[in-house]
N, C-alpha and C. Protein backbone atom coordinates (compact mmCIF):
# COMPACT_ATOMS: atom_id res chain seq x y z
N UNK A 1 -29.60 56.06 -33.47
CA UNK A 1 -29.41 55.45 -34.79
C UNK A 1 -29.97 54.04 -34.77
N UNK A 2 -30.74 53.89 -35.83
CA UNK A 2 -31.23 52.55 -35.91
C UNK A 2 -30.87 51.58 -37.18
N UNK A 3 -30.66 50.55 -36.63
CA UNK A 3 -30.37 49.14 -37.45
C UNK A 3 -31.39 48.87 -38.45
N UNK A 4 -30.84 47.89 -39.77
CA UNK A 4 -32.17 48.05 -40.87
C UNK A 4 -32.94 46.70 -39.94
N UNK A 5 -32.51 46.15 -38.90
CA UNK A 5 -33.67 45.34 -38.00
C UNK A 5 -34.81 46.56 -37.56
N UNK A 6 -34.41 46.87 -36.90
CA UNK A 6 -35.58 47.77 -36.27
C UNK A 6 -35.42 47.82 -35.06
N UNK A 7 -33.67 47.94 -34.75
CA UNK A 7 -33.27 47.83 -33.07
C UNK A 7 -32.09 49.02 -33.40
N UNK A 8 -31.91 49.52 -31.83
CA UNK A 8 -30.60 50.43 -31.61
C UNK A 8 -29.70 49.77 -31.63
N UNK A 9 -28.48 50.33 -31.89
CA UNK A 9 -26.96 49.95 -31.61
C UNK A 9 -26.76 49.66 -30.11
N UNK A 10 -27.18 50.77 -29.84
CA UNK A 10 -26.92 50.87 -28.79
C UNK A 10 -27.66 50.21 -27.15
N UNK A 11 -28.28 49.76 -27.67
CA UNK A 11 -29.42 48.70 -26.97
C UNK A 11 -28.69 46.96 -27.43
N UNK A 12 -28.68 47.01 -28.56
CA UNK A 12 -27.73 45.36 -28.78
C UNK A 12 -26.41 45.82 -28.19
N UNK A 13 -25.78 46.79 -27.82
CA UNK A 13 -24.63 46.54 -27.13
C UNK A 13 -24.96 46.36 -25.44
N UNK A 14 -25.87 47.46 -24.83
CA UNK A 14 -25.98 46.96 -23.60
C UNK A 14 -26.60 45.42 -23.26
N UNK A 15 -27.03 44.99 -24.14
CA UNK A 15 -27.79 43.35 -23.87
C UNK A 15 -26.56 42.05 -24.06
N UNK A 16 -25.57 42.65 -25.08
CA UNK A 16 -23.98 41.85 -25.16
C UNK A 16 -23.41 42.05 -23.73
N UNK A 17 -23.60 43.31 -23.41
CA UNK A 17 -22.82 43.32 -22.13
C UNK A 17 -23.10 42.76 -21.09
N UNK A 18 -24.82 42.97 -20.78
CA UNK A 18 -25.33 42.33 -19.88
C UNK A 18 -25.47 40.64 -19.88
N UNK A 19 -25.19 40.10 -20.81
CA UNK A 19 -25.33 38.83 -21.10
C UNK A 19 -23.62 38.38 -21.06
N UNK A 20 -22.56 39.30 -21.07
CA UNK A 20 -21.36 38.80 -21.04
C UNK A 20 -20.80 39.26 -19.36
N UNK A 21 -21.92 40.20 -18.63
CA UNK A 21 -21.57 40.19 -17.29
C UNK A 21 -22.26 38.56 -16.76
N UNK A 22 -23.39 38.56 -16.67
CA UNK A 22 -23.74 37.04 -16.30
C UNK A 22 -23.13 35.76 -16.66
N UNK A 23 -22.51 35.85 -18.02
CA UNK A 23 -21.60 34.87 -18.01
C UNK A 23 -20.11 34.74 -17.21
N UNK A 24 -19.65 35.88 -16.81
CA UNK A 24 -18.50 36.00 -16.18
C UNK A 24 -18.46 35.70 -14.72
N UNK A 25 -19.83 35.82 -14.45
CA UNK A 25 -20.40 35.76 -12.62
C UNK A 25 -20.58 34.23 -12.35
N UNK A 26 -21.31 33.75 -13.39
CA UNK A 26 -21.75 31.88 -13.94
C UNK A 26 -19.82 31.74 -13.67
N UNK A 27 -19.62 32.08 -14.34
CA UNK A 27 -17.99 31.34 -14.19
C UNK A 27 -16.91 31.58 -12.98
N UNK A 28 -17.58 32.57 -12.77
CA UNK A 28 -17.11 32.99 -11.59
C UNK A 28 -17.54 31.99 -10.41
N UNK A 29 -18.93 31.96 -10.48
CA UNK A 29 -19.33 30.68 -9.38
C UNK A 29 -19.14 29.18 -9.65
N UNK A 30 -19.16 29.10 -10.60
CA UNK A 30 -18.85 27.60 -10.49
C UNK A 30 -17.12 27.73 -10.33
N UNK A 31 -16.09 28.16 -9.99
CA UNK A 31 -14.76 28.23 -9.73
C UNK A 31 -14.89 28.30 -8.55
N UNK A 32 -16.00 29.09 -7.78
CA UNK A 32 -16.38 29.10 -6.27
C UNK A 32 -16.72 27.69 -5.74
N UNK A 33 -17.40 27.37 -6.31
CA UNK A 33 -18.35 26.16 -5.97
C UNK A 33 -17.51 25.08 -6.24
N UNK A 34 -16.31 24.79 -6.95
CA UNK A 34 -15.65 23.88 -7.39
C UNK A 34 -14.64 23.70 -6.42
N UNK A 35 -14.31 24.96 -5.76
CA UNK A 35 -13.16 25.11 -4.92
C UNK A 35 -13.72 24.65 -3.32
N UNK A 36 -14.77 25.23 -3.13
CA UNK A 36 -15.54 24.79 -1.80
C UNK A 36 -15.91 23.90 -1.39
N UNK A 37 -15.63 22.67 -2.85
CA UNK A 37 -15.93 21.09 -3.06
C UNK A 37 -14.94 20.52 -2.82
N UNK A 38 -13.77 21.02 -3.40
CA UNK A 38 -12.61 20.32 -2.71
C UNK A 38 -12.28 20.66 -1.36
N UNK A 39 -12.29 21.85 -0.96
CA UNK A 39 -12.19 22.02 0.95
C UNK A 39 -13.01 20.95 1.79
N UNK A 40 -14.63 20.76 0.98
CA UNK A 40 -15.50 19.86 2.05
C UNK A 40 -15.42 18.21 1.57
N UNK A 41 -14.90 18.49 0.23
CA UNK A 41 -14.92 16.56 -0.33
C UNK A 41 -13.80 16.54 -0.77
N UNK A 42 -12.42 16.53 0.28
CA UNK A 42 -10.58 16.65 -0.50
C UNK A 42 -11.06 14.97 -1.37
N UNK A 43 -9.98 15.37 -2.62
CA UNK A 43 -9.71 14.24 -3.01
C UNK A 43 -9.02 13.32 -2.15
N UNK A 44 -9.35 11.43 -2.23
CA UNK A 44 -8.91 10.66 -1.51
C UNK A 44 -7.08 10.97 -1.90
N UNK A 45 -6.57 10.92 -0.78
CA UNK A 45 -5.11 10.66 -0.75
C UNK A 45 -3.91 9.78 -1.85
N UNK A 46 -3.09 10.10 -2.89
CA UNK A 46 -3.06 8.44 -3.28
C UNK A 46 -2.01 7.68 -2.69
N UNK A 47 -2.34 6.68 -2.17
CA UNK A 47 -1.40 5.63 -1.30
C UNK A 47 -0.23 5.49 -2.15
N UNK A 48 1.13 5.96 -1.32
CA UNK A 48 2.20 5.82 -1.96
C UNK A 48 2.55 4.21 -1.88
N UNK A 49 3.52 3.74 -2.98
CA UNK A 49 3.64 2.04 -3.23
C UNK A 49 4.94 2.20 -3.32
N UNK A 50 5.68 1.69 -2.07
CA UNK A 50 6.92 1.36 -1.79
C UNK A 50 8.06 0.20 -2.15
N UNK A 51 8.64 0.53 -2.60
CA UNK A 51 9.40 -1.33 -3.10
C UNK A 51 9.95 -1.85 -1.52
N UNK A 52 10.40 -1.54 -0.46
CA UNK A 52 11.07 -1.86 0.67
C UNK A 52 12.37 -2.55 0.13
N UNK A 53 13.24 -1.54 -0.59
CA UNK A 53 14.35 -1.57 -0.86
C UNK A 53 15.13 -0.74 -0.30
N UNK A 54 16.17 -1.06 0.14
CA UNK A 54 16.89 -0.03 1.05
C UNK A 54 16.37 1.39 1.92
N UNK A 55 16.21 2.34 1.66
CA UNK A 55 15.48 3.20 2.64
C UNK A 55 14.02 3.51 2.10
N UNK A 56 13.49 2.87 0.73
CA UNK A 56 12.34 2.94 0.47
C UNK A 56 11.54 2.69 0.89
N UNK A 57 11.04 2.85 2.56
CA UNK A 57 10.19 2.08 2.77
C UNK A 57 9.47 2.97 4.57
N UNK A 58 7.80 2.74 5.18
CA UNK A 58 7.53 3.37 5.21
C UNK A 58 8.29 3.74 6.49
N UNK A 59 8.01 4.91 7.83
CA UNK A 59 9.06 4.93 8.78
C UNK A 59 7.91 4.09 10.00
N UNK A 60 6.72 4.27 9.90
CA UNK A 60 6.40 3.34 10.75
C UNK A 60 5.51 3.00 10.21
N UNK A 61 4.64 1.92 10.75
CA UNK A 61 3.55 1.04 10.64
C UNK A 61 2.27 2.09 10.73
N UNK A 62 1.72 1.70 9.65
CA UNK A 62 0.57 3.01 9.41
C UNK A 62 -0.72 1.92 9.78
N UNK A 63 -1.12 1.66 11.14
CA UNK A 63 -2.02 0.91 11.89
C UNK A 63 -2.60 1.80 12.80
N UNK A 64 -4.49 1.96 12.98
CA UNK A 64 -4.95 2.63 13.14
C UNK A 64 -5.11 2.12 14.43
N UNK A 65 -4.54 2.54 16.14
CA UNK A 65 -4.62 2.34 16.74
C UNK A 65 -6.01 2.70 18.25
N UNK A 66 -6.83 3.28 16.88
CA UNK A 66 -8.44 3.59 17.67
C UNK A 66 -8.00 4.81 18.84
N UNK A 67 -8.89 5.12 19.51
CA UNK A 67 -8.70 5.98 20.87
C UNK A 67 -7.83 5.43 21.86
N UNK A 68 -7.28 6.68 22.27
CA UNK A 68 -5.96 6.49 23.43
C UNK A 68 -6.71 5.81 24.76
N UNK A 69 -5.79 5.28 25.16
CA UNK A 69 -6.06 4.02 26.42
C UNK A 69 -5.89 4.62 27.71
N UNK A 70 -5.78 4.98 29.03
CA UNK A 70 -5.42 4.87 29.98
C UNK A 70 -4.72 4.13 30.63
N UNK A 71 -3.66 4.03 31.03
CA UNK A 71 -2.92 3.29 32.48
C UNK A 71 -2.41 4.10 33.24
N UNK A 72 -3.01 3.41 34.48
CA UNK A 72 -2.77 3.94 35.82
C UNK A 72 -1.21 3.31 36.39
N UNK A 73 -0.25 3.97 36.91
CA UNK A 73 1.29 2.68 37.82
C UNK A 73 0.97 2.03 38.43
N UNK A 74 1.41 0.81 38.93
CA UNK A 74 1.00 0.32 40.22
C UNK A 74 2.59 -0.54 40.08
N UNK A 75 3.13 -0.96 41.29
CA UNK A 75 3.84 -1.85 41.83
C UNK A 75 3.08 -3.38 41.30
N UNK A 76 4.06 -3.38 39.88
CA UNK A 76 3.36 -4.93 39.82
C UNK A 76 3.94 -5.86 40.22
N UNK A 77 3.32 -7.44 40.86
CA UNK A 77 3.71 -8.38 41.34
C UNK A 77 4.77 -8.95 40.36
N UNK A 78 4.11 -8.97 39.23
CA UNK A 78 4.48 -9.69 37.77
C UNK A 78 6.09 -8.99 37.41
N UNK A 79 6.69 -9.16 36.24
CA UNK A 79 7.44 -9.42 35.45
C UNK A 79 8.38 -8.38 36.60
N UNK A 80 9.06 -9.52 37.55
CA UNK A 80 10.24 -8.82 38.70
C UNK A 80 11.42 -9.32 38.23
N UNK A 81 12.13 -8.47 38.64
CA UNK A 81 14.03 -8.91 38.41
C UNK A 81 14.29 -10.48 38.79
N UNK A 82 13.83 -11.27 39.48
CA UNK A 82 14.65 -12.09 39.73
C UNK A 82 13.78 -13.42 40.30
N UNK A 83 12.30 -13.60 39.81
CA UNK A 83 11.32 -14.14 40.66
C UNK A 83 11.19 -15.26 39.74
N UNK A 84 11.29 -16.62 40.31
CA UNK A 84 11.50 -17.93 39.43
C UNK A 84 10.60 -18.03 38.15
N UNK A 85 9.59 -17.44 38.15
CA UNK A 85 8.81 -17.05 36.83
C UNK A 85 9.33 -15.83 36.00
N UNK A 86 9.88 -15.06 36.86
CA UNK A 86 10.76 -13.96 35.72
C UNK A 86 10.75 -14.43 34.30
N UNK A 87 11.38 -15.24 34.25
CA UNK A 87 11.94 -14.70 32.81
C UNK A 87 10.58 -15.74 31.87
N UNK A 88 9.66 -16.21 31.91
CA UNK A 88 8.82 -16.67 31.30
C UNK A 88 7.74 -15.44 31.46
N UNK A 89 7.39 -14.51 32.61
CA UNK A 89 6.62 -13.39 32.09
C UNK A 89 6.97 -12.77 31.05
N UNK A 90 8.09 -12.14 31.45
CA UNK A 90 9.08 -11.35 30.73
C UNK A 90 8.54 -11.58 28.89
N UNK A 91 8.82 -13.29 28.64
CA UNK A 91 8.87 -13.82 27.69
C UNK A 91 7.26 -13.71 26.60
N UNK A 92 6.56 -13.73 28.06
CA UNK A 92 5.24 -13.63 27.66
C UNK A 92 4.67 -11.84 27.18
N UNK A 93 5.42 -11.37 27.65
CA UNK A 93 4.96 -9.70 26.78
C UNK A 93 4.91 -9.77 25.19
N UNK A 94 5.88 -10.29 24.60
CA UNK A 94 6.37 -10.84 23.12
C UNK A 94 4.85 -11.13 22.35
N UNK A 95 4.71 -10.43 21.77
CA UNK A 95 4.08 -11.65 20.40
C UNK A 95 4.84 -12.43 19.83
N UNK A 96 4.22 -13.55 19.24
CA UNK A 96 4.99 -14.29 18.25
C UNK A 96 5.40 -13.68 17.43
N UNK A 97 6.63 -14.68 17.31
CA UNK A 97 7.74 -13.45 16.48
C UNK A 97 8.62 -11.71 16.95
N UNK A 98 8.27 -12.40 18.25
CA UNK A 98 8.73 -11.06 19.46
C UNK A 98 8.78 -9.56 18.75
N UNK A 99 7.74 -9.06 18.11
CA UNK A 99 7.95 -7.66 17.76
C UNK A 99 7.90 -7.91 16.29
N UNK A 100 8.75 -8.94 15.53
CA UNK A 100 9.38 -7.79 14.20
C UNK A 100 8.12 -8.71 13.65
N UNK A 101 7.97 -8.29 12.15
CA UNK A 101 7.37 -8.12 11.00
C UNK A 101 7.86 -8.04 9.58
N UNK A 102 7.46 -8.53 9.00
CA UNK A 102 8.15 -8.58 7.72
C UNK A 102 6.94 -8.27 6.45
N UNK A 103 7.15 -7.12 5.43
CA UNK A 103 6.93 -6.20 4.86
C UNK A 103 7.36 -6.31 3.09
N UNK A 104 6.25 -5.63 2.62
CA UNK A 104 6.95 -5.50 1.40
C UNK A 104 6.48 -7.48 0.44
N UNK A 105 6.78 -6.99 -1.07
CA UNK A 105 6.95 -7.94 -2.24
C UNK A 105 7.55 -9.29 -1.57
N UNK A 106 9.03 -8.87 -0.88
CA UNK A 106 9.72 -9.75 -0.67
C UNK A 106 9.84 -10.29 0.81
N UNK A 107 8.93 -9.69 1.45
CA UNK A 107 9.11 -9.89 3.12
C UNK A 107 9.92 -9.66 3.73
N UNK A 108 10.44 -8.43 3.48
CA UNK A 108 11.71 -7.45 4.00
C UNK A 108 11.78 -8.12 5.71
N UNK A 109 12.25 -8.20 6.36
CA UNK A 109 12.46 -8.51 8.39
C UNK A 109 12.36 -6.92 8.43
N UNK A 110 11.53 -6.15 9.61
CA UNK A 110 11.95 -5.04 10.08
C UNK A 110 11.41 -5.45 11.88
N UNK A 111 12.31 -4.70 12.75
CA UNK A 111 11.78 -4.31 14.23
C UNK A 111 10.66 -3.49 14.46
N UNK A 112 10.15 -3.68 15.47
CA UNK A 112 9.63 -2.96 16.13
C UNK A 112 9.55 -1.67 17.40
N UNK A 113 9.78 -0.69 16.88
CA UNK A 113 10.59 -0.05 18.40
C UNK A 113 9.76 -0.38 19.89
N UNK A 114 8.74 -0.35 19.86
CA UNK A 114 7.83 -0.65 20.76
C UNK A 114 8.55 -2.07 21.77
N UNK A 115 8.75 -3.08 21.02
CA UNK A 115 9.15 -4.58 21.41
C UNK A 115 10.64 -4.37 21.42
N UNK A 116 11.24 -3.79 20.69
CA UNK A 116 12.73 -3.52 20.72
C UNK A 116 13.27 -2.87 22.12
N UNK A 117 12.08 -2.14 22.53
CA UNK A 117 12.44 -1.28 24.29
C UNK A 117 12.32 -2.64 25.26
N UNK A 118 11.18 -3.36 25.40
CA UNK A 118 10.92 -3.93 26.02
C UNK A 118 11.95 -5.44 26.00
N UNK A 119 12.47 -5.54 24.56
CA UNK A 119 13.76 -6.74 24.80
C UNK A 119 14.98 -6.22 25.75
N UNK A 120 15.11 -4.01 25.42
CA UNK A 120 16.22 -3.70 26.36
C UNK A 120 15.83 -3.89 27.88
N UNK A 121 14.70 -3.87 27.81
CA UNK A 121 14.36 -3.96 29.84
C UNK A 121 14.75 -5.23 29.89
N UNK A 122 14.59 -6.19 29.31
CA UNK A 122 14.29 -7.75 29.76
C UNK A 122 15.79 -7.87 29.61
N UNK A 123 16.94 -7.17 28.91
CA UNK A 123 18.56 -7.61 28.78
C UNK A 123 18.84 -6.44 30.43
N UNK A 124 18.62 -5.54 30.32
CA UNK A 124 19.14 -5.01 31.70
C UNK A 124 18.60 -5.71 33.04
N UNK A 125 17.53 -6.60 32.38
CA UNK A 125 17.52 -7.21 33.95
C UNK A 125 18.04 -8.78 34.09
N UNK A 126 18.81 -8.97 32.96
CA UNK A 126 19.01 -10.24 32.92
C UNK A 126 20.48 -9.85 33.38
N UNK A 127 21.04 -9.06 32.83
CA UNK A 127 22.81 -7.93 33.21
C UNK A 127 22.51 -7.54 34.73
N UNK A 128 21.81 -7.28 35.42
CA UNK A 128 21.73 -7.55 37.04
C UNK A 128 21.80 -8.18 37.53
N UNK A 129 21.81 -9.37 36.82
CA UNK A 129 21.49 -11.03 37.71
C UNK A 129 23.07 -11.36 37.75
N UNK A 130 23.37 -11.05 36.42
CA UNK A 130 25.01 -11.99 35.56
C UNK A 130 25.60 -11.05 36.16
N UNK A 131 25.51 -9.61 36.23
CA UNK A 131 26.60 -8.86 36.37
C UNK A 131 27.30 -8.18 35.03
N UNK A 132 27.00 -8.88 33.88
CA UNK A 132 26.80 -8.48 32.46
C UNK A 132 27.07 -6.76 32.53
N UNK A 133 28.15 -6.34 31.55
CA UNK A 133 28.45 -4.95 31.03
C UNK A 133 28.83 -4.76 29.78
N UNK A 134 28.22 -5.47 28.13
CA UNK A 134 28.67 -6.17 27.55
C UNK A 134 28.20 -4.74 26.74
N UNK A 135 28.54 -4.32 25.23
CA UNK A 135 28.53 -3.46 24.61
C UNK A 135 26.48 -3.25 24.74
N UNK A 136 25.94 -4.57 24.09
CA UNK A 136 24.24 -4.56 24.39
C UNK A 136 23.81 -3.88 25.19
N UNK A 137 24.47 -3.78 26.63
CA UNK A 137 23.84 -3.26 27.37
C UNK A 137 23.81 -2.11 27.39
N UNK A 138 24.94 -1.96 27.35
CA UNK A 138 24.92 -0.21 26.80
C UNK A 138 24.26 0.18 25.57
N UNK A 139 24.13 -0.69 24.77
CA UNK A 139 23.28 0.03 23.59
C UNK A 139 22.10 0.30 24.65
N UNK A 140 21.50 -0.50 24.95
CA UNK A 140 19.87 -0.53 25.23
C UNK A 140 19.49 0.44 26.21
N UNK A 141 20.64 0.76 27.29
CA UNK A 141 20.66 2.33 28.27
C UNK A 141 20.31 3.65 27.34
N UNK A 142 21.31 3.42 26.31
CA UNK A 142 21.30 4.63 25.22
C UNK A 142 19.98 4.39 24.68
N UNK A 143 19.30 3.35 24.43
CA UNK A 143 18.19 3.26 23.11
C UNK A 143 16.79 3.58 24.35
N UNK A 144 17.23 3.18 25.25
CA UNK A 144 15.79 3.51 25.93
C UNK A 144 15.78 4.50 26.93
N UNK A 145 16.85 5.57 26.95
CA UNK A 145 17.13 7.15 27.11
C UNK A 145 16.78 7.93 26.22
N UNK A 146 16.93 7.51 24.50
CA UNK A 146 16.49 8.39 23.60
C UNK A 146 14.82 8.01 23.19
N UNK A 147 14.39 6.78 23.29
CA UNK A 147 12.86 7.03 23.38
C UNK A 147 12.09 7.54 24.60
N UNK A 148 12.54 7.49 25.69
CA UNK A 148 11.97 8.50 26.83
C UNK A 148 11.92 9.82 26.65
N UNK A 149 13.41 10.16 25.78
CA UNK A 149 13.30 11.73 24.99
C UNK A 149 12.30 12.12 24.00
N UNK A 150 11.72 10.83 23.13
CA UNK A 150 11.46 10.86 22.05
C UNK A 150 9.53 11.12 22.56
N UNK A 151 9.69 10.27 23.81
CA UNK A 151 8.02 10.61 24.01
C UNK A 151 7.59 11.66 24.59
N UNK A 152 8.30 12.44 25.19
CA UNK A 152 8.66 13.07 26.54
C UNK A 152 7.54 13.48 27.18
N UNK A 153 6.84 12.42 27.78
CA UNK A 153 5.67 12.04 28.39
C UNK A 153 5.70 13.02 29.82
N UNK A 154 4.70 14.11 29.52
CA UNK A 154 4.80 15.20 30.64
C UNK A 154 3.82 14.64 31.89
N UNK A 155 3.29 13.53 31.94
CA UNK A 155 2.09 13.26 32.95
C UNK A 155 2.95 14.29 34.15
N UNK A 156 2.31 14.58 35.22
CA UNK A 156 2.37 15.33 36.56
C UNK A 156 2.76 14.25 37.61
N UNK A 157 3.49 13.77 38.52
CA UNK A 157 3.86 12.89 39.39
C UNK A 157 3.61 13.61 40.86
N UNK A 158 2.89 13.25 41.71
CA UNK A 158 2.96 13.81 42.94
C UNK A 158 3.84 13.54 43.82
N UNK A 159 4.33 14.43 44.82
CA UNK A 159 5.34 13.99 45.74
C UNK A 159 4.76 13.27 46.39
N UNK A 160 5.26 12.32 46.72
CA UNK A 160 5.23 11.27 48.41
C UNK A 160 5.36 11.16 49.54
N UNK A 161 4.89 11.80 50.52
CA UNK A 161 5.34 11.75 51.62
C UNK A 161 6.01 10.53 52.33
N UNK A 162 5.34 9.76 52.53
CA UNK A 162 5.90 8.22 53.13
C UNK A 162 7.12 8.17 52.74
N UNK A 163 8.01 8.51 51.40
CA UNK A 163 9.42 8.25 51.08
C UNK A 163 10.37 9.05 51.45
N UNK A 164 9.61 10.25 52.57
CA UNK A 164 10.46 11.63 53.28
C UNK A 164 11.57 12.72 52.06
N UNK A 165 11.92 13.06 52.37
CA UNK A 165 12.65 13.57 51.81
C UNK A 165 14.07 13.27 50.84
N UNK A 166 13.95 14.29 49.87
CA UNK A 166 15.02 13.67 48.88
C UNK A 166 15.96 14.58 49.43
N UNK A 167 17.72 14.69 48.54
CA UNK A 167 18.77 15.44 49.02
C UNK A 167 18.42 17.04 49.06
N UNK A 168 17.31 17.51 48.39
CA UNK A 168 16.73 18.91 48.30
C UNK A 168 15.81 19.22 48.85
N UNK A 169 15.44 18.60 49.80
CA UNK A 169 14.44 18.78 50.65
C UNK A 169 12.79 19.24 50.62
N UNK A 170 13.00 18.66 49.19
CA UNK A 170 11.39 18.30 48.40
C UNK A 170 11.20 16.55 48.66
N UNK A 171 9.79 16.70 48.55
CA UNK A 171 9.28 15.19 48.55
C UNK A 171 9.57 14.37 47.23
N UNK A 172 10.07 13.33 47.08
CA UNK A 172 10.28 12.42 46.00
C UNK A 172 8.95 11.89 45.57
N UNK A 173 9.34 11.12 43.93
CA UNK A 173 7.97 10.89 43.39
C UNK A 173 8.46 9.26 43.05
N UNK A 174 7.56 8.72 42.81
CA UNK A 174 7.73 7.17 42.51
C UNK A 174 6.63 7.04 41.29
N UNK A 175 5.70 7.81 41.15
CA UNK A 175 4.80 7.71 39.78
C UNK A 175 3.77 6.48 40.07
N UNK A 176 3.52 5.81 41.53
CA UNK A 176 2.80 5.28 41.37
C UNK A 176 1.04 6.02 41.80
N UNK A 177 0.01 5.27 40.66
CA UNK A 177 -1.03 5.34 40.86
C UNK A 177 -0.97 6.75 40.11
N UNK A 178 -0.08 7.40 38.96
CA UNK A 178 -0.80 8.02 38.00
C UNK A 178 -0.85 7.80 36.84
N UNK A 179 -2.43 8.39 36.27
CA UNK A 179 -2.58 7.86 35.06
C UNK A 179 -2.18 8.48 33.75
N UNK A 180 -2.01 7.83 32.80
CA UNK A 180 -1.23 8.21 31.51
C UNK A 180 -1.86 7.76 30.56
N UNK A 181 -1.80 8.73 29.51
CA UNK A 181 -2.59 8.77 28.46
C UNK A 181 -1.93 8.00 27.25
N UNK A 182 -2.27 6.99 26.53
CA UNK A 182 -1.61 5.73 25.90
C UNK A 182 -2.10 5.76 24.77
N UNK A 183 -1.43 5.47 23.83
CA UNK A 183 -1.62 4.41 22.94
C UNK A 183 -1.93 2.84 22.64
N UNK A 184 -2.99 2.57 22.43
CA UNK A 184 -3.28 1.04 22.61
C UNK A 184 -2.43 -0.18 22.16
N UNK A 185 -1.95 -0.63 22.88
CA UNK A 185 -0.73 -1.08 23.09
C UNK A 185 -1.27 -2.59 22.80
N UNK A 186 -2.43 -2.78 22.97
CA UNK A 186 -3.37 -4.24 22.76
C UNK A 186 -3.17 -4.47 21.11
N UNK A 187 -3.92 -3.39 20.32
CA UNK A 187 -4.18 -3.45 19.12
C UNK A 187 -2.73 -3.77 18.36
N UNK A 188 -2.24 -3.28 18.72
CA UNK A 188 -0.38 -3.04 18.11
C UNK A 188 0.14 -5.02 18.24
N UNK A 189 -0.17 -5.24 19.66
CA UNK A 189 0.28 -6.92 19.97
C UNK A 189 -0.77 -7.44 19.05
N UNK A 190 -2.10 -7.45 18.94
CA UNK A 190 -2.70 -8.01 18.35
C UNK A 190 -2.77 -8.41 16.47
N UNK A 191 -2.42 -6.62 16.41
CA UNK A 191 -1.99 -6.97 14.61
C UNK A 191 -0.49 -7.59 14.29
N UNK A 192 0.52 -7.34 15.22
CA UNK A 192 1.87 -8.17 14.82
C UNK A 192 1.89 -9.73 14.97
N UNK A 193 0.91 -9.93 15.88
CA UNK A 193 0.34 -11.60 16.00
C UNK A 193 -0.24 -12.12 14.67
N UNK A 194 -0.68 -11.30 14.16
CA UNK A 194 -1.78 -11.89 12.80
C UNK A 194 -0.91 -11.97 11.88
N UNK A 195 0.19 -10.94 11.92
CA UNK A 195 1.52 -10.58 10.90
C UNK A 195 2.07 -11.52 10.67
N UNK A 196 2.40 -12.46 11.95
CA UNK A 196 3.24 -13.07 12.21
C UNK A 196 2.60 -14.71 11.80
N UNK A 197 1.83 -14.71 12.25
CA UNK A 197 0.88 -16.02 11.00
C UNK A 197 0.64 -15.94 9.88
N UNK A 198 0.34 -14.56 9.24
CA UNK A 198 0.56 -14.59 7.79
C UNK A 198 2.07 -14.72 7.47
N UNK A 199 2.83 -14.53 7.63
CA UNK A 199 4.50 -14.65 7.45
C UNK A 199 4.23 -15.79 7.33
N UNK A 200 3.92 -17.06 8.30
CA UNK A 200 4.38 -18.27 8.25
C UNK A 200 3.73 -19.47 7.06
N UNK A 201 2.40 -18.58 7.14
CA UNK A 201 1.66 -19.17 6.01
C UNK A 201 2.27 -18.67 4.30
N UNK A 202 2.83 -17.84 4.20
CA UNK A 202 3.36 -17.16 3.43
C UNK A 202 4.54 -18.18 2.92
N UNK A 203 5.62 -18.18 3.79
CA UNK A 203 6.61 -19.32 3.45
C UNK A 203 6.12 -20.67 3.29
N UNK A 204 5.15 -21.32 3.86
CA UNK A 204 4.57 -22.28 3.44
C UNK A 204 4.09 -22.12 2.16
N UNK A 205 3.48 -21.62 1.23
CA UNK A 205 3.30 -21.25 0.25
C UNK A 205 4.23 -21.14 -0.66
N UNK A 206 5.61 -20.26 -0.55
CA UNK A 206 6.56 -20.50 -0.86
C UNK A 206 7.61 -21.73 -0.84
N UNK A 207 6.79 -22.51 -0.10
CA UNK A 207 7.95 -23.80 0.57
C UNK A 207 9.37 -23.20 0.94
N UNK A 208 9.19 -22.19 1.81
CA UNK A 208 10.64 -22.21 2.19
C UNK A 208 10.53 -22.50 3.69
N UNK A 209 11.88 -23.22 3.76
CA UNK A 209 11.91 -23.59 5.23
C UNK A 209 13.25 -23.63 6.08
N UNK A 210 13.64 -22.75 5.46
CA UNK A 210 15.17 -22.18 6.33
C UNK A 210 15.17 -20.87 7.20
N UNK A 211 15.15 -20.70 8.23
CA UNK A 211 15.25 -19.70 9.05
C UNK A 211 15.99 -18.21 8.53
């Protein structure tokens, strides 16, 4: 049957169809192609904006600490229990402003767990000297038992011969001279140092000058 054009019915329907399959395939790919764009180009992240009001705030310091470091143990000379420079090494691990940082609109104070371990070593060895058993100390046994849990740093320790035998009649380990895979521990002192001069310049600015 023919149209008063001078075409079949049935010919303008297969050319609708064929022209409404290619459009469905067109749409079909660009939903492909749109989706395969976000797998290889994700949208940027959006940075959440915290007030640092009561628990609003982030859980750690989002500082890009580059590739993991190496340290090897060794028996160091330095920062000993009881050696007339003791407690000025000791002192010298600290950045200014020993660890904490202050955050946020209002310059919230927060710790550092990192510097917070290392104030408990420097109180348990100051509680060896005194004899000290004061509630602190016991916090800091507890606080630096649960970050040893918290890292639970599997390095391999070899037995020792030279230290003979333990009560089980395996060789004991002392961990010196193996190496461990780190976190840069430089970069971390280095940005809480800068922190810690902007803080001060900060209150200067503010003119405040009360501790």
């Amino acid at each position: 049957m023919r149209s008063p054009f001078g075409t079949t019915i049935d010919s303008d329907l297969h050319i609708n169809i064929a022209i409404g399959f290619f459009v469905f395939i067109a749409f079909v790919n660009i939903i492909a192609v749109g989706y395969q764009a976000r797998i290889i180009f994700p949208p940027a992240p959006v940075e959440r904006v915290y007030t640092y009001e009561g628990q609003d705030h982030p859980r750690e310091l989002h500082l890009d600490l580059g590739e993991p470091v190496a340290l090897t143990v060794d028996d160091a000379e330095h920062f000993q229990l009881a050696a007339p420079e003791a407690m000025s090494e000791w002192n010298s691990i600290f950045p200014p402003g020993r660890g904490f940082i202050h955050l946020g609109p209002n310059k919230r104070r927060f710790g550092t767990s990192m510097f917070h371990q290392i104030h408990c070593l420097d109180m348990i060895r100051t509680a060896l000297l005194s004899g000290s058993t004061t509630d602190h100390i016991h916090h800091c046994f507890s606080y630096l038992r649960q970050m040893a849990l918290c890292h639970a740093d599997l390095t391999l320790e070899e037995g020792v011969p030279a230290l003979g035998l333990d009560p089980t009649g395996e060789l004991p380990v002392d961990g010196l001279g193996m190496t461990h895979t780190c976190r840069d521990w430089s970069k971390a002192y280095t940005y809480l140092t800068d922190e810690y001069f902007n803080y001060k310049e900060w209150r200067k600015t503010h003119n405040i000058t009360a501790l």
